[in-house]
C-alpha atoms as a PDB file:
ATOM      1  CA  UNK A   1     145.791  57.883  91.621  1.00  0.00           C
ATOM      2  CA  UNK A   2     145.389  54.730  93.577  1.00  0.00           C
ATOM      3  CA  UNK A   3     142.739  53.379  95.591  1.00  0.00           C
ATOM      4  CA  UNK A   4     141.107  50.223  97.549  1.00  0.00           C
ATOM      5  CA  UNK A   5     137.902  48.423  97.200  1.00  0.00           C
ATOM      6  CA  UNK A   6     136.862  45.267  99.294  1.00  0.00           C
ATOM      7  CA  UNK A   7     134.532  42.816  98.263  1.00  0.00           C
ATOM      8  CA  UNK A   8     133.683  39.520  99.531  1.00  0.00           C
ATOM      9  CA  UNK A   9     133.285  36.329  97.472  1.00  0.00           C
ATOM     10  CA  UNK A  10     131.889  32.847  98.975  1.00  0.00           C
ATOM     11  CA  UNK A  11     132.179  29.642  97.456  1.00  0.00           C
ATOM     12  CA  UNK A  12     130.504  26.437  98.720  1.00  0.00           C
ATOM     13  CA  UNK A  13     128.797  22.932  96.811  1.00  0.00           C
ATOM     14  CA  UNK A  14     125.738  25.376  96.720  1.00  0.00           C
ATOM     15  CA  UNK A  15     127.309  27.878  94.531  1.00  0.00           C
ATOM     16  CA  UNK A  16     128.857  31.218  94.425  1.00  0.00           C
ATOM     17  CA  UNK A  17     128.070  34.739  95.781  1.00  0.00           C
ATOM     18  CA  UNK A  18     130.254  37.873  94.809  1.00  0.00           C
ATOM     19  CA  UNK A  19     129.080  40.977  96.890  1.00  0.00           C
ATOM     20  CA  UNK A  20     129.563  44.388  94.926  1.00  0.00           C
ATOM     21  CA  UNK A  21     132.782  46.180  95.440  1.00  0.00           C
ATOM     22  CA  UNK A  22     133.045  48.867  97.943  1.00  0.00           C
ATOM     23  CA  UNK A  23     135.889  51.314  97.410  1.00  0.00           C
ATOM     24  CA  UNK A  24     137.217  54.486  98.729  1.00  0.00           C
ATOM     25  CA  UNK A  25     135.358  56.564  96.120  1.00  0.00           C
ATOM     26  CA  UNK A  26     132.042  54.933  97.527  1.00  0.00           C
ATOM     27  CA  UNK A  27     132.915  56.213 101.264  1.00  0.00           C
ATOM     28  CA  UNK A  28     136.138  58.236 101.248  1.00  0.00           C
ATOM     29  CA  UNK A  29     135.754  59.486 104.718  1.00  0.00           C
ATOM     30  CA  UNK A  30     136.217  55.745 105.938  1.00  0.00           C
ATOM     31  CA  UNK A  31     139.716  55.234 104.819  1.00  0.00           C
ATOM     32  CA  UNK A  32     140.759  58.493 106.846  1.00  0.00           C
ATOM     33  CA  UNK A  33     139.416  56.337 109.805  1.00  0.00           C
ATOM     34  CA  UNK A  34     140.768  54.087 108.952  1.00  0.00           C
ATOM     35  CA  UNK A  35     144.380  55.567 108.826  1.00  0.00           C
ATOM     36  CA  UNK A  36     143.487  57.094 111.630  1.00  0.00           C
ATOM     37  CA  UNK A  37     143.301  54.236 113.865  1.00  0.00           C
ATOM     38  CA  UNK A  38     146.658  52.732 112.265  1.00  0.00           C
ATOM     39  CA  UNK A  39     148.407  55.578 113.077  1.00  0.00           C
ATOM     40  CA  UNK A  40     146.782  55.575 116.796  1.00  0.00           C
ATOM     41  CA  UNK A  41     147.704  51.544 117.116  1.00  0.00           C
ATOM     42  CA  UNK A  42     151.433  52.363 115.714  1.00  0.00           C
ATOM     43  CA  UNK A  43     151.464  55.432 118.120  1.00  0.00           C
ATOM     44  CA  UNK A  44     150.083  53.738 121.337  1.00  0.00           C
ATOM     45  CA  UNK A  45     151.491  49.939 120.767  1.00  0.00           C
ATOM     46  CA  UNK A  46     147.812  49.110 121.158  1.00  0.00           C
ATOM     47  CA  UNK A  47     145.411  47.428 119.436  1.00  0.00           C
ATOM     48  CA  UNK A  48     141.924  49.031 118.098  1.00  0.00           C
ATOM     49  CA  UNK A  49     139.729  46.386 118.673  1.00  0.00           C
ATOM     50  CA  UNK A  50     140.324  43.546 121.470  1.00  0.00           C
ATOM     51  CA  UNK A  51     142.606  40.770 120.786  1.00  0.00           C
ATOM     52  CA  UNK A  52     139.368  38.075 120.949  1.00  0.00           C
ATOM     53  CA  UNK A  53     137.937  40.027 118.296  1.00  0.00           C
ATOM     54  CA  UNK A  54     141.036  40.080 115.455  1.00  0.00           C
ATOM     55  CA  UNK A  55     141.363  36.278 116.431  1.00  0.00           C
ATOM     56  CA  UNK A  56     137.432  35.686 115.673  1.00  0.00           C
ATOM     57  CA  UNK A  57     138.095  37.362 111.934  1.00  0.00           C
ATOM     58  CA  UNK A  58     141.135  35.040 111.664  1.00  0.00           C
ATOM     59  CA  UNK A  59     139.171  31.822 112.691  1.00  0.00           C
ATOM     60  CA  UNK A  60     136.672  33.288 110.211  1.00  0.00           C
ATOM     61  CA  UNK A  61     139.134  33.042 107.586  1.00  0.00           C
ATOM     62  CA  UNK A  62     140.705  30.010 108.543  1.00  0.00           C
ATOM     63  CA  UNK A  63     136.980  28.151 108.373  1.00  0.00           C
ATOM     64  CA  UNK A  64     136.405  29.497 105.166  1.00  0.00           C
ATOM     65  CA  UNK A  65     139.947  27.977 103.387  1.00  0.00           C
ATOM     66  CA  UNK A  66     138.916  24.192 105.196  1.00  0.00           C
ATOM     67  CA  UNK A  67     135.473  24.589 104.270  1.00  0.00           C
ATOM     68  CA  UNK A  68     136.838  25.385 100.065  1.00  0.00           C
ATOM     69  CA  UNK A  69     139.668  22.379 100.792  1.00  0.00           C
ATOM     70  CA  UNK A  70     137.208  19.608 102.345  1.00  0.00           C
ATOM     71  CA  UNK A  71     134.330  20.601 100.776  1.00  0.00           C
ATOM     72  CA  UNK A  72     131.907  20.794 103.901  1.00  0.00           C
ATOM     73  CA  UNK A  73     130.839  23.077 106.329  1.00  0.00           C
ATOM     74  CA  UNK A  74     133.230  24.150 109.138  1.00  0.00           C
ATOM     75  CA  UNK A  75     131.364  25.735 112.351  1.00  0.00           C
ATOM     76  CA  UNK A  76     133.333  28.307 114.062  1.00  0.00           C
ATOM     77  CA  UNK A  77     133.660  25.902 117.097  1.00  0.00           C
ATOM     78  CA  UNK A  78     135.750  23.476 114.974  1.00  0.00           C
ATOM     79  CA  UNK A  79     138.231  26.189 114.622  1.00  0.00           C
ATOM     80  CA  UNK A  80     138.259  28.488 117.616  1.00  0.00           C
ATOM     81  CA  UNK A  81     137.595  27.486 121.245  1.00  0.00           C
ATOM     82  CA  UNK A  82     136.710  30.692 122.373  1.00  0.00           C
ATOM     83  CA  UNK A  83     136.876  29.611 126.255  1.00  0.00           C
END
Protein backbone atom coordinates (compact mmCIF):
# COMPACT_ATOMS: atom_id res chain seq x y z
CA UNK A 1 0.00 0.00 0.00
CA UNK A 2 1.37 3.41 -0.67
CA UNK A 3 1.46 6.46 1.21
CA UNK A 4 2.93 10.21 1.71
CA UNK A 5 4.85 11.82 4.43
CA UNK A 6 6.19 15.51 4.34
CA UNK A 7 8.96 16.72 6.18
CA UNK A 8 10.89 19.79 6.01
CA UNK A 9 14.70 20.08 6.00
CA UNK A 10 16.69 23.59 6.28
CA UNK A 11 20.12 24.12 5.52
CA UNK A 12 22.05 27.36 6.17
CA UNK A 13 26.14 28.30 7.31
CA UNK A 14 24.51 27.69 10.82
CA UNK A 15 23.70 24.15 10.27
CA UNK A 16 20.98 21.77 9.58
CA UNK A 17 17.43 21.07 10.92
CA UNK A 18 15.33 17.96 9.71
CA UNK A 19 11.72 18.16 11.21
CA UNK A 20 10.14 14.58 11.86
CA UNK A 21 8.13 13.10 9.11
CA UNK A 22 4.47 13.48 9.06
CA UNK A 23 2.60 10.91 6.99
CA UNK A 24 -0.83 9.80 6.23
CA UNK A 25 -0.75 7.11 8.93
CA UNK A 26 -0.01 10.03 11.49
CA UNK A 27 -3.35 11.99 10.32
CA UNK A 28 -5.23 9.96 7.71
CA UNK A 29 -8.27 12.08 7.78
CA UNK A 30 -6.07 15.00 6.26
CA UNK A 31 -5.30 13.46 2.98
CA UNK A 32 -9.19 12.93 2.39
CA UNK A 33 -9.14 16.82 2.68
CA UNK A 34 -6.96 17.05 1.01
CA UNK A 35 -8.37 15.13 -2.09
CA UNK A 36 -11.19 16.71 -1.35
CA UNK A 37 -10.24 20.11 -2.21
CA UNK A 38 -8.38 18.79 -5.51
CA UNK A 39 -11.28 17.35 -6.66
CA UNK A 40 -13.37 20.70 -5.73
CA UNK A 41 -10.44 22.96 -7.60
CA UNK A 42 -10.57 20.38 -10.75
CA UNK A 43 -14.46 20.54 -10.47
CA UNK A 44 -14.92 24.38 -10.08
CA UNK A 45 -11.68 25.68 -12.22
CA UNK A 46 -10.94 27.45 -8.95
CA UNK A 47 -8.36 27.71 -6.75
CA UNK A 48 -8.53 26.71 -2.81
CA UNK A 49 -6.58 29.25 -1.42
CA UNK A 50 -6.06 32.86 -3.12
CA UNK A 51 -3.64 33.26 -5.83
CA UNK A 52 -1.31 35.79 -3.38
CA UNK A 53 -1.15 33.01 -1.11
CA UNK A 54 0.25 29.91 -3.59
CA UNK A 55 2.66 32.72 -4.95
CA UNK A 56 3.92 33.53 -1.19
CA UNK A 57 4.78 29.49 -0.80
CA UNK A 58 6.52 29.75 -4.21
CA UNK A 59 8.63 32.89 -3.25
CA UNK A 60 9.17 30.81 -0.09
CA UNK A 61 10.73 28.23 -2.07
CA UNK A 62 12.43 30.25 -4.44
CA UNK A 63 14.33 32.17 -1.27
CA UNK A 64 15.24 29.07 0.13
CA UNK A 65 17.21 27.56 -3.31
CA UNK A 66 19.22 31.38 -3.50
CA UNK A 67 19.76 31.38 0.04
CA UNK A 68 21.53 27.27 -0.37
CA UNK A 69 23.24 28.75 -3.90
CA UNK A 70 24.73 32.19 -2.45
CA UNK A 71 25.13 31.19 0.80
CA UNK A 72 23.31 34.19 2.64
CA UNK A 73 20.13 35.10 3.78
CA UNK A 74 17.38 36.04 1.27
CA UNK A 75 14.35 38.17 2.88
CA UNK A 76 11.11 37.53 1.30
CA UNK A 77 11.17 41.16 -0.08
CA UNK A 78 14.19 40.29 -2.29
CA UNK A 79 12.03 37.82 -3.98
CA UNK A 80 8.41 38.86 -3.98
CA UNK A 81 7.08 42.44 -4.18
CA UNK A 82 3.93 41.76 -2.78
CA UNK A 83 2.44 45.36 -3.85
Amino acid sequence: MWHCGFHVSIYSGNGVIHSPPFSDYDFPWGCIEILKKIKKMVETRQPQVPYEEMIECIAIANAGRISQKEKRKVYLKEIWKND
